[in-house]
Protein backbone atom coordinates (compact mmCIF):
# COMPACT_ATOMS: atom_id res chain seq x y z
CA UNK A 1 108.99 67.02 147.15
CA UNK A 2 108.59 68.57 143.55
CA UNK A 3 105.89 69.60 141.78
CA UNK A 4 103.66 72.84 142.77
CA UNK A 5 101.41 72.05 140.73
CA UNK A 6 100.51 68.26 143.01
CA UNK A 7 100.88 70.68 145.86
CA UNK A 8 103.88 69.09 147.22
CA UNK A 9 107.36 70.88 148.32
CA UNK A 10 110.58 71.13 146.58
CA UNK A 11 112.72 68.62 148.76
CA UNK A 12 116.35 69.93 149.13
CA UNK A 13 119.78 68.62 150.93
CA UNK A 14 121.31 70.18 153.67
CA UNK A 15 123.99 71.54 151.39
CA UNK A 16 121.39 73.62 149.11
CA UNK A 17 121.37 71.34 146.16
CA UNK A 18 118.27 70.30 144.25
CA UNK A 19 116.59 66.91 145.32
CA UNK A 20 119.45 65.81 147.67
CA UNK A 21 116.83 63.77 149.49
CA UNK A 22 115.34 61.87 146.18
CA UNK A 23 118.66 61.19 145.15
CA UNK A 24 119.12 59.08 148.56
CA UNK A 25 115.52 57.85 148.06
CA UNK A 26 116.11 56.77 144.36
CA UNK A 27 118.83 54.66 145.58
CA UNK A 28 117.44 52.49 148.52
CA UNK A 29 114.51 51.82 145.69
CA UNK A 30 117.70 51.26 143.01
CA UNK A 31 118.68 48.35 145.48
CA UNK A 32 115.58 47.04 146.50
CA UNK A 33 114.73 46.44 143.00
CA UNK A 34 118.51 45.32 142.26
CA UNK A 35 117.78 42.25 144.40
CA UNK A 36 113.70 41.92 142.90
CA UNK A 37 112.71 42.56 139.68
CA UNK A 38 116.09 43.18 137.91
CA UNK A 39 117.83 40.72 139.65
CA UNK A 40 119.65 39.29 136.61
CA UNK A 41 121.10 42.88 135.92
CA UNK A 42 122.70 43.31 139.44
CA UNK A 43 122.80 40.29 140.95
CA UNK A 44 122.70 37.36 138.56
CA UNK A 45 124.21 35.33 141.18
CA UNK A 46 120.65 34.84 142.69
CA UNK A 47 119.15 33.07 139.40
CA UNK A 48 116.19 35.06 140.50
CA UNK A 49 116.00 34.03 144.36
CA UNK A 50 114.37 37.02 145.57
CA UNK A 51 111.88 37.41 143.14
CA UNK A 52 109.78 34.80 140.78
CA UNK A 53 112.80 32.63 140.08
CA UNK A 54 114.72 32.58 136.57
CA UNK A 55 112.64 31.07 134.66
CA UNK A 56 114.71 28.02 133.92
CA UNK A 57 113.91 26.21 136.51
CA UNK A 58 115.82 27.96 139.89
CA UNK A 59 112.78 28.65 142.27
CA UNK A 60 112.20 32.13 143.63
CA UNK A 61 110.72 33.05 147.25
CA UNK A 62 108.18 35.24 145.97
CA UNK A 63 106.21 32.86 143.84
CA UNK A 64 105.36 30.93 147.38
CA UNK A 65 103.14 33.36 149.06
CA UNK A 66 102.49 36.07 145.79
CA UNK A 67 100.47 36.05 143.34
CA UNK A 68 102.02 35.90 139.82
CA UNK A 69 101.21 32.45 137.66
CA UNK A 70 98.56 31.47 140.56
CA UNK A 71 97.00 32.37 143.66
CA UNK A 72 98.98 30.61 146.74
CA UNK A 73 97.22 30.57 149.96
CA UNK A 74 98.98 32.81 151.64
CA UNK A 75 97.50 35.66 149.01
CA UNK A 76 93.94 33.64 149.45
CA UNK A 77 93.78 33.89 152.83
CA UNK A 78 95.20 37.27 153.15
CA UNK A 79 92.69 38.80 150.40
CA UNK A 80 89.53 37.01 152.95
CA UNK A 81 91.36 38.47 156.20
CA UNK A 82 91.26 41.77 154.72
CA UNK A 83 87.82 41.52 153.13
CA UNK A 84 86.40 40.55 156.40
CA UNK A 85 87.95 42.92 158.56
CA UNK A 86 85.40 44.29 161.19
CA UNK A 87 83.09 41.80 160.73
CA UNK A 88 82.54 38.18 162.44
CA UNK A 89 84.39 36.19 160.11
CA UNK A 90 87.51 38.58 160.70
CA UNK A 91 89.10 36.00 163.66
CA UNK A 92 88.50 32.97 161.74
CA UNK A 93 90.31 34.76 158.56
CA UNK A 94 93.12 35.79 160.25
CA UNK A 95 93.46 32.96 161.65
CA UNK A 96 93.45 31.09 158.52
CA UNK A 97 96.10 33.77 156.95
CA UNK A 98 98.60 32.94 160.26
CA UNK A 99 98.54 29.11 159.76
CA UNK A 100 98.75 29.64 155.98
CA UNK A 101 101.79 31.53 156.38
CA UNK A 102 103.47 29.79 158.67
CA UNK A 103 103.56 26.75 156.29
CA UNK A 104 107.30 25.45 156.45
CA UNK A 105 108.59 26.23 153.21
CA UNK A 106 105.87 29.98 152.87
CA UNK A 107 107.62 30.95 156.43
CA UNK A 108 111.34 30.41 155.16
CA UNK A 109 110.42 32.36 151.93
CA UNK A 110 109.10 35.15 154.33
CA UNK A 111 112.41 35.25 156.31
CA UNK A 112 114.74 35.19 154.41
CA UNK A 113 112.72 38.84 152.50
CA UNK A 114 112.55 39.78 155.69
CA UNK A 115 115.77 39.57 156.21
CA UNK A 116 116.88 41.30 153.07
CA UNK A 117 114.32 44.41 153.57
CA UNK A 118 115.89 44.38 157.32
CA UNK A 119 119.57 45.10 155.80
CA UNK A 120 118.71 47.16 153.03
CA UNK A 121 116.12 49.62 155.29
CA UNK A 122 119.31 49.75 157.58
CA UNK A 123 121.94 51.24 155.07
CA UNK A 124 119.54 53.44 153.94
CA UNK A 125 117.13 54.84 156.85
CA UNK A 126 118.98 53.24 159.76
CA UNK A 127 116.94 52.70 162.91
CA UNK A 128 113.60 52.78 162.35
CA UNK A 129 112.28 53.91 165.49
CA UNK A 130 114.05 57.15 165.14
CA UNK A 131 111.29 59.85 164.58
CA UNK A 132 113.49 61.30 161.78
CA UNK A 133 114.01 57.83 159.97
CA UNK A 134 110.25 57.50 160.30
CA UNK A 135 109.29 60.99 158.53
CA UNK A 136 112.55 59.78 155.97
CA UNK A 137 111.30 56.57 155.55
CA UNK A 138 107.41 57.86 154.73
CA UNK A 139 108.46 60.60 152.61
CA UNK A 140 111.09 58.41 150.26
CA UNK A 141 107.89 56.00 150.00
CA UNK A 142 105.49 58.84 149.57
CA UNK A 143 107.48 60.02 146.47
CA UNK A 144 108.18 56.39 144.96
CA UNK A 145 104.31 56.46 144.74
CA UNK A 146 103.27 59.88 142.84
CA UNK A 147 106.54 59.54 140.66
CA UNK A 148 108.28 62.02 141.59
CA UNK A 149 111.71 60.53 142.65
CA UNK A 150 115.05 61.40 140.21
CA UNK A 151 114.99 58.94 136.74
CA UNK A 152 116.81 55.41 137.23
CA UNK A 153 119.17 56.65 134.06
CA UNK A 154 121.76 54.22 134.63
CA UNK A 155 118.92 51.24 134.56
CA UNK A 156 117.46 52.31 131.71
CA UNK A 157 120.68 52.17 129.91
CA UNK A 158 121.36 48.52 130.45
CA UNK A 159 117.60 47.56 129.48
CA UNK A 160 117.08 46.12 125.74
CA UNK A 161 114.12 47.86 123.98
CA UNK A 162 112.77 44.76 123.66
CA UNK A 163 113.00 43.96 127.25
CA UNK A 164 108.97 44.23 128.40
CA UNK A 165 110.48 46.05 131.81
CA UNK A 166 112.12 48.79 129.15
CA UNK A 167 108.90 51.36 129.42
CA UNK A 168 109.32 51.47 133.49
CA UNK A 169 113.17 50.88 134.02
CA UNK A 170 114.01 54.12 133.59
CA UNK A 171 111.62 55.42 136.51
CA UNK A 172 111.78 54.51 140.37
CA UNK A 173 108.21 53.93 141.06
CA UNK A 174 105.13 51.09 140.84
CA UNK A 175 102.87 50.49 138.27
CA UNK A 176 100.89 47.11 139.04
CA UNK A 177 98.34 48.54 141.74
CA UNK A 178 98.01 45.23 143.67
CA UNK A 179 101.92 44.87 144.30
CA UNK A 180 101.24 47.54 147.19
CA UNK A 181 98.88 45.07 148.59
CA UNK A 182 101.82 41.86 147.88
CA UNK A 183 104.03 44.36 150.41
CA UNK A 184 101.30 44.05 153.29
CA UNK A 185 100.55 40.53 152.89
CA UNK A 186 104.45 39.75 153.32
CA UNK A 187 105.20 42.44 156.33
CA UNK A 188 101.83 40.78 158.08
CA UNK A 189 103.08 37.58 157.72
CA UNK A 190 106.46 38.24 158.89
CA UNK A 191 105.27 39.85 161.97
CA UNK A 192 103.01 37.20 163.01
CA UNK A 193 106.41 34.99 162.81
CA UNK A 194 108.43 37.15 164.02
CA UNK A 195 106.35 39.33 166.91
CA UNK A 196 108.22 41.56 168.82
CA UNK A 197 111.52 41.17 167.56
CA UNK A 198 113.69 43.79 166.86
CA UNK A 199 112.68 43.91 163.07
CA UNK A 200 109.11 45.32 164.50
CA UNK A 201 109.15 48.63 164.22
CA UNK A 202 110.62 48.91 161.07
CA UNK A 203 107.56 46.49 159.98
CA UNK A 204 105.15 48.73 161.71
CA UNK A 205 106.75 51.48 159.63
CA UNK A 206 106.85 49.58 156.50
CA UNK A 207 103.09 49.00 156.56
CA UNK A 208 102.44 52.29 157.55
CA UNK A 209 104.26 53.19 154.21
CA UNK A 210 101.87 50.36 152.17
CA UNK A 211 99.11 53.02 153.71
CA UNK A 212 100.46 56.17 152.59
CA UNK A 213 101.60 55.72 149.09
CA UNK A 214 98.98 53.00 148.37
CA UNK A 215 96.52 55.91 149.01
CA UNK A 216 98.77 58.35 147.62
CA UNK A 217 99.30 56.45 144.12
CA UNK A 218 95.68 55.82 143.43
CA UNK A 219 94.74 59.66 144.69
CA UNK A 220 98.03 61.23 141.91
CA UNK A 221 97.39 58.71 138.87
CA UNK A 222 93.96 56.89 139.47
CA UNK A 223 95.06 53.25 139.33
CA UNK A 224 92.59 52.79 141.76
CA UNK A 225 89.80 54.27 143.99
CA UNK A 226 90.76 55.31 147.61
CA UNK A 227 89.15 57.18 150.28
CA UNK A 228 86.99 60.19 148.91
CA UNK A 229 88.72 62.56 151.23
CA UNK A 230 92.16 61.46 149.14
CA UNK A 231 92.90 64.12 146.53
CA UNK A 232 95.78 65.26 144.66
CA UNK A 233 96.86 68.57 146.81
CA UNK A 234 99.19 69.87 149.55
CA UNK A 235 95.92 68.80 151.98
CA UNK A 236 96.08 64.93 151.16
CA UNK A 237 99.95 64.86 151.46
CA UNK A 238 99.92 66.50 154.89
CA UNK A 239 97.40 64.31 155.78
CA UNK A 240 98.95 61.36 154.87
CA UNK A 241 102.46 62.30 156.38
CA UNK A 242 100.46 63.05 159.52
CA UNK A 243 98.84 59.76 159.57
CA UNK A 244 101.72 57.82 158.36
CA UNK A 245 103.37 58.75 161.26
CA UNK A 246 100.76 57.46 163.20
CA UNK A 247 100.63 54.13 162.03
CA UNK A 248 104.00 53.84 162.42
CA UNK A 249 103.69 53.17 165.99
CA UNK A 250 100.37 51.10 166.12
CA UNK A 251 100.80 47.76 163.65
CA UNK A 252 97.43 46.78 164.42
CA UNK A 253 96.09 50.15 163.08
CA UNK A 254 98.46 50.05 159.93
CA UNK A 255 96.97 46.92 158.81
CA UNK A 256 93.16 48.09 159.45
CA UNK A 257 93.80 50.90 157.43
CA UNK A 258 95.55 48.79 154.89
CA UNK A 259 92.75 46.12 154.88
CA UNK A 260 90.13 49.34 154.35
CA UNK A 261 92.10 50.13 151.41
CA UNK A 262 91.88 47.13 149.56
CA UNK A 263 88.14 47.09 150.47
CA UNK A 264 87.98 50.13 148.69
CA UNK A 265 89.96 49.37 145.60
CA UNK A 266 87.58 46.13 145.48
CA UNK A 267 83.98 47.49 146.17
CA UNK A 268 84.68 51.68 146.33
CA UNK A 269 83.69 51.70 149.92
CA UNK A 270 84.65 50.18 153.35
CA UNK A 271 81.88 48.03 153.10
């Protein structure tokens, strides 16, 4: 990690070279977003598929369980799940968020992601339930959040000034705070229609990554409050590497901690 003065370390390859690891971050991010947001840059042959759609009338996956020109009910019943987490309504709510997602046309929108994130999370972490994909994983998602990974140079290049992504494109991280919240509600879904498959762990450790750099994000830049204990030093990034790794093998306790968040970002207490 760079930065001394966030209190994170320097991260360097094997061979001695600055940043070899962001450099192999920087790119799994490069293709997730290849497929997602600048979709008609690198793959134009999707008209938009794995994002909101194109805008011309060529219907995107996203825009059936996210948030964007409405609320669907998958993001209802998701936002009630997690605001009544740990209390009596919390069965009833997540029951509500299972059958909304498993709508016909919501679950083959949550697939076929899933199956995207599944291939891309393989060429460039590989198995994760390998303890050293896992710390890989948390720390490429760690540094996506307090922008710190290498500048998207090329990107930038090919965006138009007048292109309203121009003042991010040239940076590999997030800027809309609730988009980390978008990335739970679609690995929870997918796991309750998927289970125990062998995509599980890597879900487990995807939403263990939502909890980390969610909580890391707000704690850096202050898009939004997170736990008090959260501040921007060496301490909090231990602590969240240590925990990461933690949820990473308990799903149930990745999305508790997840659900806590967005209680805090909504009311500034797990309340």
């Amino acid at each position: 990690m760079t930065g001394a003065s966030e209190g994170v370390r320097a991260n360097r390859g094997s061979d001695g070279g600055p940043d070899e690891a962001g450099r192999r971050y920087a790119a799994y991010f490069h293709d997730l977003d290849a497929w997602t947001e600048y979709w008609d840059v690198y793959h134009p042959e999707t008209h938009g598929r794995f994002y909101f759609g194109d805008g011309a009338g060529a219907p995107g996956l996203l825009g059936r369980f996210l948030p964007r020109d409405g609320r669907p009910p998958p993001w209802t019943a998701w936002v009630a799940m997690a605001l009544s987490a740990g209390d009596a309504s919390g069965a009833v709510t997540e029951t509500a968020f299972v059958a909304a997602v498993r709508e016909e046309a919501v679950s083959a929108a949550i697939l076929e992601v899933d199956d995207l994130l599944a291939r891309l999370f393989a060429t460039h972490f590989g198995d994760a339930a390998s303890p050293a994909a896992q710390r890989d994983y948390l720390e490429a998602v760690f540094r996506f959040a307090i922008d710190t990974l290498p500048p998207a140079t090329e990107r930038d290049a090919r965006i138009v000034e007048s292109d309203p992504r121009k003042p991010t494109a040239g940076r590999h991280t997030l800027e809309g705070d609730i988009m980390w919240f978008a990335w739970a509600l679609h690995t929870e879904a997918a796991q309750a229609l998927r289970g125990a498959d062998v995509g599980a762990r890597r879900r487990t450790l995807t939403l263990a990554g939502v909890g980390v750099a969610c909580a890391a994000q707000f704690a850096w830049h202050g898009h939004r409050r997170t736990r008090l204990e959260y501040q921007k030093d060496a301490a909090t990034a231990d602590l969240l590497r240590a925990r990461g790794l933690s949820w990473a093998g308990d799903f149930s306790a990745a999305a508790a901690e997840v659900h806590a968040l967005y209680r805090i970002r909504e009311f500034g207490t797990d309340g």
